[in-house]
C-alpha atoms as a PDB file:
ATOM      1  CA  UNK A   1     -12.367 119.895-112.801  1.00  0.00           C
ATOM      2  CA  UNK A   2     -13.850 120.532-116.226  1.00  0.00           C
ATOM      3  CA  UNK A   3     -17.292 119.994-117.148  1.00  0.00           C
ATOM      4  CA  UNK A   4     -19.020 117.380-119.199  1.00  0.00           C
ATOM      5  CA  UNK A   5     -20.852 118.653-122.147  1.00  0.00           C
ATOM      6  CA  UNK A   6     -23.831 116.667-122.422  1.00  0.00           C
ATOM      7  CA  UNK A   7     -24.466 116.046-126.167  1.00  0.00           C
ATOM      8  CA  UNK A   8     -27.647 115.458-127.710  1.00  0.00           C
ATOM      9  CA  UNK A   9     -27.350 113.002-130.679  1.00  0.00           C
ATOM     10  CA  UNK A  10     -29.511 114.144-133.425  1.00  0.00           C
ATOM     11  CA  UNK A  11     -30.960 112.004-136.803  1.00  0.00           C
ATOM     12  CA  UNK A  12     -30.642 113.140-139.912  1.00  0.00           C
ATOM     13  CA  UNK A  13     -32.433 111.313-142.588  1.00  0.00           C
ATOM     14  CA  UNK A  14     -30.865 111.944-145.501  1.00  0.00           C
ATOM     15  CA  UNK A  15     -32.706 111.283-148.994  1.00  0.00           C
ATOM     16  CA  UNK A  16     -30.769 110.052-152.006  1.00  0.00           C
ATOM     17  CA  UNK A  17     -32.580 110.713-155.520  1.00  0.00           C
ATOM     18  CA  UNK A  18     -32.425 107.835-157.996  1.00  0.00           C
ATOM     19  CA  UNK A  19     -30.394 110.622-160.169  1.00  0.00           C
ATOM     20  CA  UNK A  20     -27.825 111.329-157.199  1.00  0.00           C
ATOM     21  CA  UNK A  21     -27.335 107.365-156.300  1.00  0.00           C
ATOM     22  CA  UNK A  22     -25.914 106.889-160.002  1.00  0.00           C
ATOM     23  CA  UNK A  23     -23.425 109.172-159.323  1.00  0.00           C
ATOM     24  CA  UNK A  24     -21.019 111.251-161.314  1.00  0.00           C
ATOM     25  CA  UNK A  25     -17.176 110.004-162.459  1.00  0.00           C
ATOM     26  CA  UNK A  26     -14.816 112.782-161.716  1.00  0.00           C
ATOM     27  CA  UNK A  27     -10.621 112.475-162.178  1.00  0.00           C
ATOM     28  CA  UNK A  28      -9.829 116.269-161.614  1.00  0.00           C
ATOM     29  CA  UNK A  29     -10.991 118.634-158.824  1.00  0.00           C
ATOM     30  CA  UNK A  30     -10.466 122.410-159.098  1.00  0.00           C
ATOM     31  CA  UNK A  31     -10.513 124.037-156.200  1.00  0.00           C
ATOM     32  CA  UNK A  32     -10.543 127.857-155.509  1.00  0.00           C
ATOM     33  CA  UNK A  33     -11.438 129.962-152.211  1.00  0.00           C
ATOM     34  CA  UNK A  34     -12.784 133.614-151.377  1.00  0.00           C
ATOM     35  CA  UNK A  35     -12.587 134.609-147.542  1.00  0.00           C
ATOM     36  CA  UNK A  36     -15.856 133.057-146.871  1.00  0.00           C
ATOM     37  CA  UNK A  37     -16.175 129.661-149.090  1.00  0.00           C
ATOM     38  CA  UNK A  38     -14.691 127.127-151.031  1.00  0.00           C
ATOM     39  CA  UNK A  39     -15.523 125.959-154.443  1.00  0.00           C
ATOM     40  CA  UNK A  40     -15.018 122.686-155.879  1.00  0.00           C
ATOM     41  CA  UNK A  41     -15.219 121.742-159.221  1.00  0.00           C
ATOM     42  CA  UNK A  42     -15.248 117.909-160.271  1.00  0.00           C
ATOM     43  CA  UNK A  43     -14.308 117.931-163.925  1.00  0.00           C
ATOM     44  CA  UNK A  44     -13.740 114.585-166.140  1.00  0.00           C
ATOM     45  CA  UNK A  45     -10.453 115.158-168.450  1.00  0.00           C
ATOM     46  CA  UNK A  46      -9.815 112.584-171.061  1.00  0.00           C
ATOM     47  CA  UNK A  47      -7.276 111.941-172.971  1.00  0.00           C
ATOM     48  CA  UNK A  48      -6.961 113.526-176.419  1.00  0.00           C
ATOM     49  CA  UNK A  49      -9.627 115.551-175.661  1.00  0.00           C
ATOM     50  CA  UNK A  50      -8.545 119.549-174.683  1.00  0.00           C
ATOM     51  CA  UNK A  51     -11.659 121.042-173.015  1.00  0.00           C
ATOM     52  CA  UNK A  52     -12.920 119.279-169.768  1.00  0.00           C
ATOM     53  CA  UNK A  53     -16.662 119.670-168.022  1.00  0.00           C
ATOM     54  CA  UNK A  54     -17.610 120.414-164.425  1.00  0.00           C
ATOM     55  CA  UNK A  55     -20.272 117.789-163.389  1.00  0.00           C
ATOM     56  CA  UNK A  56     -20.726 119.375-160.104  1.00  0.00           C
ATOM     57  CA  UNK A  57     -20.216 122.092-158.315  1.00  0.00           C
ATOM     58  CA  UNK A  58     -20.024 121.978-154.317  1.00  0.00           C
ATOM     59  CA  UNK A  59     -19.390 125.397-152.460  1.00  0.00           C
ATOM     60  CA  UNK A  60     -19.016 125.243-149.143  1.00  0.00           C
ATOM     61  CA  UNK A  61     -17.656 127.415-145.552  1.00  0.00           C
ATOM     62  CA  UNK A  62     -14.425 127.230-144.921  1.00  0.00           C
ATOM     63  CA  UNK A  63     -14.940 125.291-141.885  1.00  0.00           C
ATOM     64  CA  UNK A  64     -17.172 122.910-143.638  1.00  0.00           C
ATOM     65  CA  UNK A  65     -13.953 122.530-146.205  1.00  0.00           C
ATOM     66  CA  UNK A  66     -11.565 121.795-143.279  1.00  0.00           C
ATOM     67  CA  UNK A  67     -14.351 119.294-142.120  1.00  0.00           C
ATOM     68  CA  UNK A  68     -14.274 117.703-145.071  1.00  0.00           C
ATOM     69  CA  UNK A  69     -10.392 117.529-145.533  1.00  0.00           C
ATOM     70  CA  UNK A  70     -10.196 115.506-141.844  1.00  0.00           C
ATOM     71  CA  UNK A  71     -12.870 113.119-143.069  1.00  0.00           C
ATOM     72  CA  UNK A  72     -11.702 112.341-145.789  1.00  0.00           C
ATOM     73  CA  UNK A  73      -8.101 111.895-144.455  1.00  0.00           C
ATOM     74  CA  UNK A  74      -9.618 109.713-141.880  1.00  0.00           C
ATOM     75  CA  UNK A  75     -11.092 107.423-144.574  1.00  0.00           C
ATOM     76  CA  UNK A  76      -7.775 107.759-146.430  1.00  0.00           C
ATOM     77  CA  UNK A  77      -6.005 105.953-143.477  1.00  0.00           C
ATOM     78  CA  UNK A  78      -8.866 103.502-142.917  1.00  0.00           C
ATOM     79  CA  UNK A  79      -9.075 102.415-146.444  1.00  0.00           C
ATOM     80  CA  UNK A  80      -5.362 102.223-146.616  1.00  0.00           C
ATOM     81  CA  UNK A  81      -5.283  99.950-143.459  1.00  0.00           C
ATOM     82  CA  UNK A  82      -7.860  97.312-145.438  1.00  0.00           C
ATOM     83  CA  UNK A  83      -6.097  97.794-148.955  1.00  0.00           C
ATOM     84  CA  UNK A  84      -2.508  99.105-148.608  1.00  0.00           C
ATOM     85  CA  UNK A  85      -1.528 101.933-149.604  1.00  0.00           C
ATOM     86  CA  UNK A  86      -2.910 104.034-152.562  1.00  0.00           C
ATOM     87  CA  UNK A  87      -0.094 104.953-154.996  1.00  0.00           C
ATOM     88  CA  UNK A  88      -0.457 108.182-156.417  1.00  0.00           C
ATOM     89  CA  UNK A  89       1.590 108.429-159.862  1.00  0.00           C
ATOM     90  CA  UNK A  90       4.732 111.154-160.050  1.00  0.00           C
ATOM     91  CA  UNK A  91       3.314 114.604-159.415  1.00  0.00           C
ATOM     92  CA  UNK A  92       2.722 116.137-162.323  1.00  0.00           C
ATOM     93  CA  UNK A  93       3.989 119.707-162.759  1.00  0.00           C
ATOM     94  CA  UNK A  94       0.912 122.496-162.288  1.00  0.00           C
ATOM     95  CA  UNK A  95      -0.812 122.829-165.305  1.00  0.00           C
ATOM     96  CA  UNK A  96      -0.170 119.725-167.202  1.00  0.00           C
ATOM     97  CA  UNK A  97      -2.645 116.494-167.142  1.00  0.00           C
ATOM     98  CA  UNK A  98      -2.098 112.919-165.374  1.00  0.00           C
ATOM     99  CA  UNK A  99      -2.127 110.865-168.706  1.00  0.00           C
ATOM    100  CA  UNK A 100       0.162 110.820-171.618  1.00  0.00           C
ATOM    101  CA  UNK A 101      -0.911 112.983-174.411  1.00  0.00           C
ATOM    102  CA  UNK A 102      -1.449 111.724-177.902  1.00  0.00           C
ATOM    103  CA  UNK A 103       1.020 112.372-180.737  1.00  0.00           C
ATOM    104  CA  UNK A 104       0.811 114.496-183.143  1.00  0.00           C
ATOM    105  CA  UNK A 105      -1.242 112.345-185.726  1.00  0.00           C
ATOM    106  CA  UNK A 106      -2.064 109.815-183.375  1.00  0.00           C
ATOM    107  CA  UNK A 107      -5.855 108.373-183.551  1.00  0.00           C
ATOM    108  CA  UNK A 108      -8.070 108.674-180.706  1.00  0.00           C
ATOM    109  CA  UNK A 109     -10.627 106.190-179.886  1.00  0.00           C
END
């Protein structure tokens, strides 16, 4: 018969700075790896535009990574059970953005 682990729920109070709370809009994520950490960049891409800026940086263990992929898969499938499904656009091949690019000429607002 296996043992019980007896676990000891811990608090964590968690402070949120007026500058964190606003946020920061991110549609691209650039992700690389070493043997001991991940780093992700959130980058906002516009259209028109050809450079992009990270807005944050987040490096983190690999285990904290894989962490991160289950929650966020978890509140994938919850969200999806409220909303329906989230439709994610054709894949775009590597490299190349998810928006149409300008034409030559076109104007850019």
């Amino acid at each position: 018969m296996a043992e019980k682990q007896q676990q000891t729920s811990q608090q964590i109070n968690i402070e949120l700075g007026e500058k964190e709370a606003e946020g920061v809009y991110s549609n691209l994520a650039i992700i690389t790896h070493s043997p001991a950490e991940f780093i992700i960049d959130f980058t906002r891409v516009l259209p028109g535009v050809p450079k992009a800026k990270v807005y944050a940086r987040v490096i983190m263990t690999a285990q904290h990574a894989k962490l991160l992929l289950r929650a966020l898969e978890d509140n994938v499938r919850k969200f999806e059970s409220k909303f329906g499904e989230i439709k994610v656009h054709a894949e775009s091949p590597e490299g190349s953005l998810p928006f149409q690019q300008p034409l030559p000429g076109e104007k850019v607002n």
